[in-house]
Protein backbone atom coordinates (compact mmCIF):
# COMPACT_ATOMS: atom_id res chain seq x y z
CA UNK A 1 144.41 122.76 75.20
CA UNK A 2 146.83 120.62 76.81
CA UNK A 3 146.71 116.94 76.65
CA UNK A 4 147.50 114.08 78.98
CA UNK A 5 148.57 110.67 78.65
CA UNK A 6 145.48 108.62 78.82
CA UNK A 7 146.10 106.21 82.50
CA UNK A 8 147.03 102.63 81.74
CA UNK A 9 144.09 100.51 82.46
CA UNK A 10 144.12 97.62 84.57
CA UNK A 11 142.61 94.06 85.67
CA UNK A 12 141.33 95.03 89.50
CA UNK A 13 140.86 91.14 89.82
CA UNK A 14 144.31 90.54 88.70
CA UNK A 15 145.59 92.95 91.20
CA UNK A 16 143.38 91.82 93.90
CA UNK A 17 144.80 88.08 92.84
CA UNK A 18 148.44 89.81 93.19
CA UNK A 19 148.27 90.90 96.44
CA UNK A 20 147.00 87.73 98.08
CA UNK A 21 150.40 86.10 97.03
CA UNK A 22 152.02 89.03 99.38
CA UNK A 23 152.37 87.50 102.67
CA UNK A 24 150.92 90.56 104.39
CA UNK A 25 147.49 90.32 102.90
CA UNK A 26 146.84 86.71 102.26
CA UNK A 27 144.25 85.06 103.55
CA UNK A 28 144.60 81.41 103.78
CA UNK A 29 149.05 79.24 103.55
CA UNK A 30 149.63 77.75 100.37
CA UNK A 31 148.75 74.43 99.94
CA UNK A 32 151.14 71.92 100.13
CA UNK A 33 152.02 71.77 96.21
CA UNK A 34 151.95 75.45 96.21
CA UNK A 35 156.00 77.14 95.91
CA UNK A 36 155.28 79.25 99.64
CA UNK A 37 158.08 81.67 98.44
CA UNK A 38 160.95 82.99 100.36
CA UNK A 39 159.10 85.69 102.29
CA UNK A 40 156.49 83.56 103.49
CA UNK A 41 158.97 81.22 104.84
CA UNK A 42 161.12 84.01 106.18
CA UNK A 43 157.54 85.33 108.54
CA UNK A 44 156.90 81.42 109.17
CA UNK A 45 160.46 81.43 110.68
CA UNK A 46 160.22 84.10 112.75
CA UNK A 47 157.40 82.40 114.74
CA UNK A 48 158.45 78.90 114.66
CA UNK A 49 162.69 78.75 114.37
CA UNK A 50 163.26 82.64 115.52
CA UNK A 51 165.12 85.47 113.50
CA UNK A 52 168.01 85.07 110.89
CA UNK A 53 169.62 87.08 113.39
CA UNK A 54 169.29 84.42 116.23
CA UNK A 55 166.49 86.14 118.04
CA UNK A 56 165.10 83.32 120.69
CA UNK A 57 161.50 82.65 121.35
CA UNK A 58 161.20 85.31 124.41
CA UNK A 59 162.43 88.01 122.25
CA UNK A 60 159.75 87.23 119.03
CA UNK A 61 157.08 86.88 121.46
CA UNK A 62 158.32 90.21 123.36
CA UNK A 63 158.16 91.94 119.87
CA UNK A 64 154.58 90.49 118.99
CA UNK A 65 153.21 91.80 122.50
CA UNK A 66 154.55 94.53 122.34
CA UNK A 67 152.85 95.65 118.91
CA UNK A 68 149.86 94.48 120.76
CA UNK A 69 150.40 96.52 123.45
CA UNK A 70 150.17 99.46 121.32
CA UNK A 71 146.88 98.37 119.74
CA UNK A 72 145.55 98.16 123.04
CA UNK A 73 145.99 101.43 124.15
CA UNK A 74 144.81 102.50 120.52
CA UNK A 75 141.74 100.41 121.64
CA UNK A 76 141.88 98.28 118.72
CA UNK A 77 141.13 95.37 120.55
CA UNK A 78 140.31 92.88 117.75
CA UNK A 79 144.14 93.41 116.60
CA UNK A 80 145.91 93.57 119.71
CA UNK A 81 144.04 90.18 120.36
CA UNK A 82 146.06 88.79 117.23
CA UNK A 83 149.22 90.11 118.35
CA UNK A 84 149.01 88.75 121.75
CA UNK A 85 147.95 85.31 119.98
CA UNK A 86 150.81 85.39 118.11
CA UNK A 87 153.14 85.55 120.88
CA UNK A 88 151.68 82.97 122.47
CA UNK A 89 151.91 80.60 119.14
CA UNK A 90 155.82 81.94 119.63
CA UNK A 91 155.67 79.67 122.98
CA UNK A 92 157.90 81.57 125.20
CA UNK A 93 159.40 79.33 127.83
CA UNK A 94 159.71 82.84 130.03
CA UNK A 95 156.58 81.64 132.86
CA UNK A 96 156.26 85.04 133.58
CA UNK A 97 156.15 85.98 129.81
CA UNK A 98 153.38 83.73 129.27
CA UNK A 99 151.27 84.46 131.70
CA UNK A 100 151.29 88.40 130.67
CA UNK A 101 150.63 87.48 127.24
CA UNK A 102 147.43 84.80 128.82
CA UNK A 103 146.36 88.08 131.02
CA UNK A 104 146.64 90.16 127.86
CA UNK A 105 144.71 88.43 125.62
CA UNK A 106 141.87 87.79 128.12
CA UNK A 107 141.69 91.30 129.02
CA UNK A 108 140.85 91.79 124.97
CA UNK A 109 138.33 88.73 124.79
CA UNK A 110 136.63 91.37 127.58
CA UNK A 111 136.92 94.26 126.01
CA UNK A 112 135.75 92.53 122.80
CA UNK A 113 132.55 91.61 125.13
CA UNK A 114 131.81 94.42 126.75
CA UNK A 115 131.54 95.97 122.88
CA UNK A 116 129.00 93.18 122.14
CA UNK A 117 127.30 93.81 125.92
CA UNK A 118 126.87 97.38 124.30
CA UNK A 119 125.71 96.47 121.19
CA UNK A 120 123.08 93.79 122.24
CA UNK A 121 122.04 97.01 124.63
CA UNK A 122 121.73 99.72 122.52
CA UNK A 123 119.71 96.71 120.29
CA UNK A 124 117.29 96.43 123.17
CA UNK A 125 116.74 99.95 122.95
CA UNK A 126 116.29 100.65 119.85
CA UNK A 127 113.76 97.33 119.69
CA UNK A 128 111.63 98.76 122.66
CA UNK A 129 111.39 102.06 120.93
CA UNK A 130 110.16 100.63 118.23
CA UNK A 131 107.96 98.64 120.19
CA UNK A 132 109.26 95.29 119.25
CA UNK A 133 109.33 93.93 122.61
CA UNK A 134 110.14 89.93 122.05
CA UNK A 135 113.02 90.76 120.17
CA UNK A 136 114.10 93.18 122.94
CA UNK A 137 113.81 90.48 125.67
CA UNK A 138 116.19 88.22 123.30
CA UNK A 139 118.66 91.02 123.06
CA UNK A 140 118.72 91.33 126.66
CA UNK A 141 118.38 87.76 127.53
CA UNK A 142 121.91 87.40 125.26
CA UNK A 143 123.74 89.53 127.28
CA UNK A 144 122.77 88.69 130.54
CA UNK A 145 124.65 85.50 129.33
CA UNK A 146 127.59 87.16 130.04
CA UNK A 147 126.76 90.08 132.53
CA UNK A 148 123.60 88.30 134.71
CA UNK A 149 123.94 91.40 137.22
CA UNK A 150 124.57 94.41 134.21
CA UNK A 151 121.84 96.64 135.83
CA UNK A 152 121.76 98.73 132.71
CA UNK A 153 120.37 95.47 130.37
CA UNK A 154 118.22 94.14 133.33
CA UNK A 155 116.63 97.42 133.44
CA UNK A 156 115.98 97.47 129.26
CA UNK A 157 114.75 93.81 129.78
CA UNK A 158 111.86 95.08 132.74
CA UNK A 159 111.01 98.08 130.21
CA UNK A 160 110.25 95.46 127.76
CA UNK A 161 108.60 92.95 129.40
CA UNK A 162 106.06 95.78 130.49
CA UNK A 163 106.09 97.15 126.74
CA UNK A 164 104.82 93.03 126.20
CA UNK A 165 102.67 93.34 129.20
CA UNK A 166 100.92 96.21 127.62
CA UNK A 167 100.61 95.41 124.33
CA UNK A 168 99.42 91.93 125.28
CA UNK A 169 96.67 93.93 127.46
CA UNK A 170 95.75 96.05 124.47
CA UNK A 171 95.53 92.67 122.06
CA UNK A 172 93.74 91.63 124.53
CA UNK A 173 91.16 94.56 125.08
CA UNK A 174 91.11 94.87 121.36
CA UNK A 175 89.52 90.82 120.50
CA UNK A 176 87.36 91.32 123.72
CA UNK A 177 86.36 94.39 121.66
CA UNK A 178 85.89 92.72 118.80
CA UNK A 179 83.93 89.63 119.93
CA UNK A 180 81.37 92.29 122.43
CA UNK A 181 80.83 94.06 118.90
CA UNK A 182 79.77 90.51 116.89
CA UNK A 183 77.68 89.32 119.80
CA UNK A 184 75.76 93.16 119.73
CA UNK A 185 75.64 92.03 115.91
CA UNK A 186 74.00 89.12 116.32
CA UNK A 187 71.52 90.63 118.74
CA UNK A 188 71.04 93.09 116.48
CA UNK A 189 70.46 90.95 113.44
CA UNK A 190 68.22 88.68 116.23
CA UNK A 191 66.14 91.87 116.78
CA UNK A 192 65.73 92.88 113.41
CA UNK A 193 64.51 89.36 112.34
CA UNK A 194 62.17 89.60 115.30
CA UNK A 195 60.87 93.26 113.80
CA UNK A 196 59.59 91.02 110.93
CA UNK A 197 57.60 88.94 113.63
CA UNK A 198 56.12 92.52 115.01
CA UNK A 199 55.28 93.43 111.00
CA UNK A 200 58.11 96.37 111.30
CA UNK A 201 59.59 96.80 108.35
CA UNK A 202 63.39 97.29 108.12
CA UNK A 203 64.61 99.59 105.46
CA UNK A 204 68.12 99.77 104.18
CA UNK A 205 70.95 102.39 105.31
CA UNK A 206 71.52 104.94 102.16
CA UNK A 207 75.29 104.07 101.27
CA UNK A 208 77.56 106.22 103.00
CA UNK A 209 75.36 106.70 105.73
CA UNK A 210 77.53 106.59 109.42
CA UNK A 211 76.88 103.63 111.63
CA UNK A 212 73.53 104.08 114.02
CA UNK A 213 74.43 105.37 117.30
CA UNK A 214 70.84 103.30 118.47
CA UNK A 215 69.88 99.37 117.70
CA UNK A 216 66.94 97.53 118.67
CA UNK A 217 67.45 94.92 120.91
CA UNK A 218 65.81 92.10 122.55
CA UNK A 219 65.52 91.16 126.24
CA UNK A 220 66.56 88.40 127.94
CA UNK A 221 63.35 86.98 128.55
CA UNK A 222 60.94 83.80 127.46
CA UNK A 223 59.53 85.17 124.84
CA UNK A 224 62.13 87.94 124.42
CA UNK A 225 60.99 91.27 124.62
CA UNK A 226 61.85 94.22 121.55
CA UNK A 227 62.98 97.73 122.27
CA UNK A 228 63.59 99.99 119.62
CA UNK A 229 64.87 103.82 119.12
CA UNK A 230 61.54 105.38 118.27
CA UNK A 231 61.38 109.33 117.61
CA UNK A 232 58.74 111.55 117.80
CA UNK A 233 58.34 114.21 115.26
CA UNK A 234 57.21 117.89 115.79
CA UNK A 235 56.41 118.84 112.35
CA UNK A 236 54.60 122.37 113.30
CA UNK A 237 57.75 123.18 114.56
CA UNK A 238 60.17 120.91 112.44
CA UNK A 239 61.25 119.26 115.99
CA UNK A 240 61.83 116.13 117.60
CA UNK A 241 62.65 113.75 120.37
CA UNK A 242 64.10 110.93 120.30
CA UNK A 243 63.95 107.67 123.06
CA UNK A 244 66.89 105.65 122.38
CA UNK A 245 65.04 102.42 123.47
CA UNK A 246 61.24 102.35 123.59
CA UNK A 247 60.25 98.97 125.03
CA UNK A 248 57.63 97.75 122.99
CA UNK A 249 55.13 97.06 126.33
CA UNK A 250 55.19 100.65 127.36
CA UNK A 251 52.68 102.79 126.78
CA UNK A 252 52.88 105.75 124.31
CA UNK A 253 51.73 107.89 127.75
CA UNK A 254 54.43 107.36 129.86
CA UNK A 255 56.98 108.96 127.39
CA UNK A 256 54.42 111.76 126.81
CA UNK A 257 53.87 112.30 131.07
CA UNK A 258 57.55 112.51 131.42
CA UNK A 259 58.52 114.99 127.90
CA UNK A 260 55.10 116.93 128.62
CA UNK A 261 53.93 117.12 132.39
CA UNK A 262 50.96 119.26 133.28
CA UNK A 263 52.07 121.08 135.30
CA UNK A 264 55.92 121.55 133.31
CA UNK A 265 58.15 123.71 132.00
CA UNK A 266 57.35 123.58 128.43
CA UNK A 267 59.42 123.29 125.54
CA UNK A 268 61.07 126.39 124.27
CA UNK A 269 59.60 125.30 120.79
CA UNK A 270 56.15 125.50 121.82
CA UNK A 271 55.39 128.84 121.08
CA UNK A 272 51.76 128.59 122.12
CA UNK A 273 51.54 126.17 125.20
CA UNK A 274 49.85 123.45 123.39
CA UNK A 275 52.30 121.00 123.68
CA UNK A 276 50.42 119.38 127.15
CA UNK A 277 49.59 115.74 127.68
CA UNK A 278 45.70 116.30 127.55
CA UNK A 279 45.79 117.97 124.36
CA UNK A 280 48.27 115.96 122.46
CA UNK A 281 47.31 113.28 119.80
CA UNK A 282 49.87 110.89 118.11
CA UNK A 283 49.82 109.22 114.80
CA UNK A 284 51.66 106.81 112.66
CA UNK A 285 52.03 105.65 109.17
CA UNK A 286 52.79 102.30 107.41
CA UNK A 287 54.63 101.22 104.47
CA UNK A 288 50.92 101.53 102.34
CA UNK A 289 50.44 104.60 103.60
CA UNK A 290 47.53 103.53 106.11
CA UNK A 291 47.52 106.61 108.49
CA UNK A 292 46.99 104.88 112.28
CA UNK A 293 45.60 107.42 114.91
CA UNK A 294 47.29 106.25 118.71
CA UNK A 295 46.04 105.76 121.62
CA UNK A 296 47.53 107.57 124.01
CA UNK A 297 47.61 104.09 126.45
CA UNK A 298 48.59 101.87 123.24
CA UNK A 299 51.86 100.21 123.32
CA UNK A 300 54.03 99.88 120.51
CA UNK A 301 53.64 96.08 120.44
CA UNK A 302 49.78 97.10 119.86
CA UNK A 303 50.43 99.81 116.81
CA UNK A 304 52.64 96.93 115.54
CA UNK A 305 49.57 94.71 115.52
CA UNK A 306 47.42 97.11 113.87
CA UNK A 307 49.76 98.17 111.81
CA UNK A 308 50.26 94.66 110.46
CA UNK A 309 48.13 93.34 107.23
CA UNK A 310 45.08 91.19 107.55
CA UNK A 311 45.07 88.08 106.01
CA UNK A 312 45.11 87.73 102.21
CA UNK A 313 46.28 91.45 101.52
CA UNK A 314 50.08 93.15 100.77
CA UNK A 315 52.50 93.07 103.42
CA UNK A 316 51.96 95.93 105.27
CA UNK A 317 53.70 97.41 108.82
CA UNK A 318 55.56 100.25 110.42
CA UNK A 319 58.66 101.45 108.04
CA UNK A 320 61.94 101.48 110.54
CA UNK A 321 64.28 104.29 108.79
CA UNK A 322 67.40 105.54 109.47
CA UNK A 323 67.43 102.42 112.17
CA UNK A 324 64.33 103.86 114.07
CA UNK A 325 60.50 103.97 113.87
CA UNK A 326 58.78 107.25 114.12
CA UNK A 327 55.39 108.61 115.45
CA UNK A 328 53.63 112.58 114.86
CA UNK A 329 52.71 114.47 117.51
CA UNK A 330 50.48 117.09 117.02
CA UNK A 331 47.81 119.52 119.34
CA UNK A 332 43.95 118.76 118.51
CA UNK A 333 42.13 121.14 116.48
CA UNK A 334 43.56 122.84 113.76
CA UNK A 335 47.08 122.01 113.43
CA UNK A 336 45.90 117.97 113.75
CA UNK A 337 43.43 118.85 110.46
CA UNK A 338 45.59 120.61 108.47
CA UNK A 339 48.04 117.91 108.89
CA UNK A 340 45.74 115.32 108.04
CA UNK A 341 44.99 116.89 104.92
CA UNK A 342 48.55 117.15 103.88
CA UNK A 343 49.24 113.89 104.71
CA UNK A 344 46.04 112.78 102.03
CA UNK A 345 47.50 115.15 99.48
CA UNK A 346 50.87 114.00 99.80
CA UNK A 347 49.63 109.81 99.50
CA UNK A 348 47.18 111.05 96.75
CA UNK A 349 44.00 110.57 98.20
């Protein structure tokens, strides 16, 4: 196999350091103890004294806007700017000369805008899309520093000023959100202290459980009044019915007279046509298993008082699961007995 000569390696800092000495690239003059070198002097010249060949101010600053010219139309405005600078620092005495060069040079200052005009802009854009709508407004507000009439950028600044507007609205919507749902807390804690009052036993959610669509509540009133989601179980036909907010002064009846009317279509459930007010009978149990037979014209504020313990023995009340109480409804005769007896079995006596 053939074999090359391995390439020379070299310092890139030392080359780097090389070039700034070549007039072209440097980047700052020597100092004043530093040797400037001959073709330093000879570029200062031109500028300052004209050419070794006698070339006069006009003509240097002539050549120097001309290059510019041709960065121009290249649209390389940030050069042609230097060039046209250049010819200036030449200081034509030509009037006519100068003023070109003056028109020039301001014509690339607003090019050189317009490019930051579109910048800031397309900035604005990109901020609203991102919905970032104070930093859009200060894009906008920038350029109308320069352009106060650009309709393009006093359109992006209405777009986000209504981006603000609506996300201010949302914020806003959001904490009035969030405050409604700590004050229905607080009731809600309120109420459930209050259960303890009406002997109503709270039990815990299981973990994991979803939130409770229902929440007792208490009135407005002096003493405050408790409603709370109460359902009423079915268990010959494993159904139920819930009431969302069962005030505790109404009556178990008026719930019954509406869900069971005499004269009613009855539920598609009730296979037999027992399920009518005159033959229904309710019951309830408390956390010591005390079975409580209710009045149909008992309110729950009076099965809370009976379900309560009398003086001296175990706390006893109504058990509120799952965020509700609960009540059995049965028809009398047969299906109330054999219920009953389950009921016995299942508490052990």
């Amino acid at each position: 196999m053939a074999t090359f000569p391995k390439q020379a390696e070299y310092d890139v800092q030392q080359k780097l350091k090389e070039m700034d000495s070549v007039p072209l690239f440097m980047k700052t003059l020597p100092s004043d103890g530093e040797e400037a070198g001959e073709a330093l002097e000879a570029l200062q010249a031109l500028v300052h004294d004209g050419t070794p060949d006698g070339s006069t101010k006009e003509e240097i600053a002539t050549n120097f806007k001309t290059q510019g010219n041709d960065y121009f139309k290249a649209e390389r405005y940030r050069e042609a700017l230097g060039f046209y600078t250049q010819a200036i620092d030449a200081k034509p005495t030509d009037s006519d000369l100068l003023q070109s060069l003056l028109l020039n040079r301001a014509a690339c200052n607003l090019e050189l805008s317009n490019k930051s005009l579109k910048a800031l802009y397309r900035s604005a854009l990109a901020l609203i899309a991102l919905e970032r709508p104070e930093e859009a407004i200060d894009c906008c507000n920038r350029a109308l520093v320069a352009d106060a009439q650009n309709s393009s950028i006093l359109n992006a600044l209405s777009k986000a000023k209504a981006l603000k507007e609506r996300q201010e609205a949302r914020e806003k919507a959001k904490q009035e959100a969030a405050a409604a749902a700590k004050a229905r807390e607080m009731k809600i804690q309120a109420a459930l202290r209050f259960n303890q009052a009406r002997s109503i036993l709270v039990l815990p959610l299981a973990p994991g459980q979803p939130s409770l669509e229902h929440h007792p509540t208490l009135s407005n009133d002096d003493p405050p009044r408790l409603s709370v989601p109460m359902l009423f179980l079915y268990p010959q036909y494993s159904q139920s019915d819930i009431i969302s907010s069962f005030h505790e002064d109404t009556r178990f009846t008026d719930h019954l007279e509406v869900m069971f009317p005499p004269e009613g279509t009855r539920p598609g459930w009730d296979l037999q046509g027992d399920y009518v007010l005159s033959n229904l009978v309710l019951y309830a149990s408390t956390k010591r298993k005390r079975l409580l037979k209710i009045g149909k014209k008992t309110t729950l504020a009076d099965l809370c008082n009976n379900a309560a313990a009398k003086t001296g023995e175990p706390v006893d009340g109504l058990e509120m699961v799952d965020g509700h109480l609960s009540v059995v409804v049965l028809p009398k005769g047969t299906v109330e007995k054999d219920w009953i007896d389950k009921f016995k079995i299942q508490r052990g006596g």
